[in-house]
Protein backbone atom coordinates (compact mmCIF):
# COMPACT_ATOMS: atom_id res chain seq x y z
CA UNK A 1 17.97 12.54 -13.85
CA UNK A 2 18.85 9.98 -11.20
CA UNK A 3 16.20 10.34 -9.18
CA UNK A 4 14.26 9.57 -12.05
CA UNK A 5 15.62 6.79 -13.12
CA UNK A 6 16.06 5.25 -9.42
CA UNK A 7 12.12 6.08 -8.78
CA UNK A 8 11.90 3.69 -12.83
CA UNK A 9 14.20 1.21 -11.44
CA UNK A 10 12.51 1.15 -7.99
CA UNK A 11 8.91 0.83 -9.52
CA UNK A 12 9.87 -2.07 -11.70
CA UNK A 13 11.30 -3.60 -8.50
CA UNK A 14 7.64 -3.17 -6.17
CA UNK A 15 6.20 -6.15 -8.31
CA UNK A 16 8.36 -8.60 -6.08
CA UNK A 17 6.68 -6.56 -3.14
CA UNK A 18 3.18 -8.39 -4.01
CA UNK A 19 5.07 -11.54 -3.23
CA UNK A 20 5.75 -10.76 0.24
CA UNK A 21 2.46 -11.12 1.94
CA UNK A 22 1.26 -14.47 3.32
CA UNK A 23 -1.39 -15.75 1.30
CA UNK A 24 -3.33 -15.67 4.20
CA UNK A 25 -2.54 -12.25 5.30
CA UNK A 26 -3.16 -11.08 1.78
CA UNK A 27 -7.10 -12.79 1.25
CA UNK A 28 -7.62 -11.48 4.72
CA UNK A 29 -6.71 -7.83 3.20
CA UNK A 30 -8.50 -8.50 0.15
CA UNK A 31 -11.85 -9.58 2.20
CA UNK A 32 -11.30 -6.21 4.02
CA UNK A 33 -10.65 -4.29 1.13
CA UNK A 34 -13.98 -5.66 -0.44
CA UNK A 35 -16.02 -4.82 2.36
CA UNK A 36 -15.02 -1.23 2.88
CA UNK A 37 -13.69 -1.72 6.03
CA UNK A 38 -9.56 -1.05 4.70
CA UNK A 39 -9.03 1.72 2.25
CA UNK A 40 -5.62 2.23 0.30
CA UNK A 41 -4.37 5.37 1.17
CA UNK A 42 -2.11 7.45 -1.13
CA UNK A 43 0.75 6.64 0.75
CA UNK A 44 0.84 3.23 -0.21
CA UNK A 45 -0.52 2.52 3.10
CA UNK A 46 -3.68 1.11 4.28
CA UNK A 47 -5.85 2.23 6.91
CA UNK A 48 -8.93 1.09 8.62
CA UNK A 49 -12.32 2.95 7.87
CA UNK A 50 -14.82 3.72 10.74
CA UNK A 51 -14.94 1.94 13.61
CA UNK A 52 -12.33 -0.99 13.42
CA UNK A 53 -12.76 -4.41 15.19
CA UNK A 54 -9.48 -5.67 16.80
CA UNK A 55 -8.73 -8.11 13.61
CA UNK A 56 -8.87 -5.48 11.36
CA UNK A 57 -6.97 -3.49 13.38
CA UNK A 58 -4.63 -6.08 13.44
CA UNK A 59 -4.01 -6.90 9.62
CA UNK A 60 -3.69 -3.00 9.21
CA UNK A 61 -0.90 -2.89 11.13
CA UNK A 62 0.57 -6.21 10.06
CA UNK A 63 0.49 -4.92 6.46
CA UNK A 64 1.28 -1.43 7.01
CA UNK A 65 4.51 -2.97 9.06
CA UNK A 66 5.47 -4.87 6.42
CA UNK A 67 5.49 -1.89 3.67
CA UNK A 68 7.38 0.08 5.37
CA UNK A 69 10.18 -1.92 6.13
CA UNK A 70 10.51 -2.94 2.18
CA UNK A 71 9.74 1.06 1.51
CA UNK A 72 12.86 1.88 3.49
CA UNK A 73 14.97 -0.77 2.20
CA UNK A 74 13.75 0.25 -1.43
CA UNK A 75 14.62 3.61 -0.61
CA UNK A 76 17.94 2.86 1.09
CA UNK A 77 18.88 0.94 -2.21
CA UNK A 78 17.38 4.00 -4.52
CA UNK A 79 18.54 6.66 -2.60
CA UNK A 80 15.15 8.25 -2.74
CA UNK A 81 12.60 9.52 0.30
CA UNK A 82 10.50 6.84 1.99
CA UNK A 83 7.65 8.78 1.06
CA UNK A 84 8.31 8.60 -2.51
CA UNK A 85 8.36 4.49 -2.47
CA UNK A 86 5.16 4.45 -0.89
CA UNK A 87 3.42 7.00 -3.45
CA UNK A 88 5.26 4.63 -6.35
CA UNK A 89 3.71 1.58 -4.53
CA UNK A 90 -0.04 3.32 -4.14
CA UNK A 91 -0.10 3.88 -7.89
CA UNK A 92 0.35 -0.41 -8.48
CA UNK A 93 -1.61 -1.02 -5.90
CA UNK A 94 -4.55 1.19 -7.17
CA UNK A 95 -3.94 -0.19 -10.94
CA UNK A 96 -4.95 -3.80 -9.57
CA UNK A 97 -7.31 -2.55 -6.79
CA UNK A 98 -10.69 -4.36 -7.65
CA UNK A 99 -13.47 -2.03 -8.43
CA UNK A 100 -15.57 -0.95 -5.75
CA UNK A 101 -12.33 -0.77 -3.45
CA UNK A 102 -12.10 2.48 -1.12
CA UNK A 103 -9.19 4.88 -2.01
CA UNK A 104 -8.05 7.93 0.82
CA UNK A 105 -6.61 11.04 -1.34
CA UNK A 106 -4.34 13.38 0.04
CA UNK A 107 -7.46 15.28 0.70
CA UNK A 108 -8.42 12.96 3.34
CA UNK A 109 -11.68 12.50 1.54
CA UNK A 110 -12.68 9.17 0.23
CA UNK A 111 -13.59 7.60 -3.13
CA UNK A 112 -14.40 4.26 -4.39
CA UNK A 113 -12.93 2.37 -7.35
């Protein structure tokens, strides 16, 4: 039961992690997002699709860098795996994911919004 209710408490706290990003950082990922060049993986990471120019490569990482530091301090403060924050985060991220944005299952395979 307290995993549970850590993983509740923790979800209610990954709001605030929308706040993090610089707006700038943040329309940059949603311009990438929009053209299919980032998907959302199931992680709660994002990843580049196909061949990636350096700036894309760049926000990627920028983004992915800052999840997982708040993943493992989330998880630090919930006593939970890493890997669990991250799938928590993935299923916000994908319930205010625009349509048309590209998902990555656990599959590997691909699928639009």
């Amino acid at each position: 039961m307290t995993v549970r209710r850590n993983l509740a408490c923790l979800a209610a706290a990954l709001c605030a992690i929308f706040l993090l990003a610089s707006p700038a950082s943040a329309a940059e990922l949603d311009e990438l997002r929009r053209s299919g060049a980032v998907a959302e993986r199931f992680d709660g990471y994002v990843e580049a699709r196909g061949a990636a120019s350096a700036e894309t490569q760049r926000v990627v990482e920028a983004v992915n860098a800052q999840r997982r530091q708040v993943y493992q301090k989330r998880a630090a403060e919930q006593n939970v795996p890493v890997a669990e924050v991250g799938k928590i985060y993935f299923t916000q991220i994908l319930n205010n994911l625009p349509g048309g944005a590209w998902i990555k299952r656990p599959d590997g395979s691909y699928a639009q919004k």
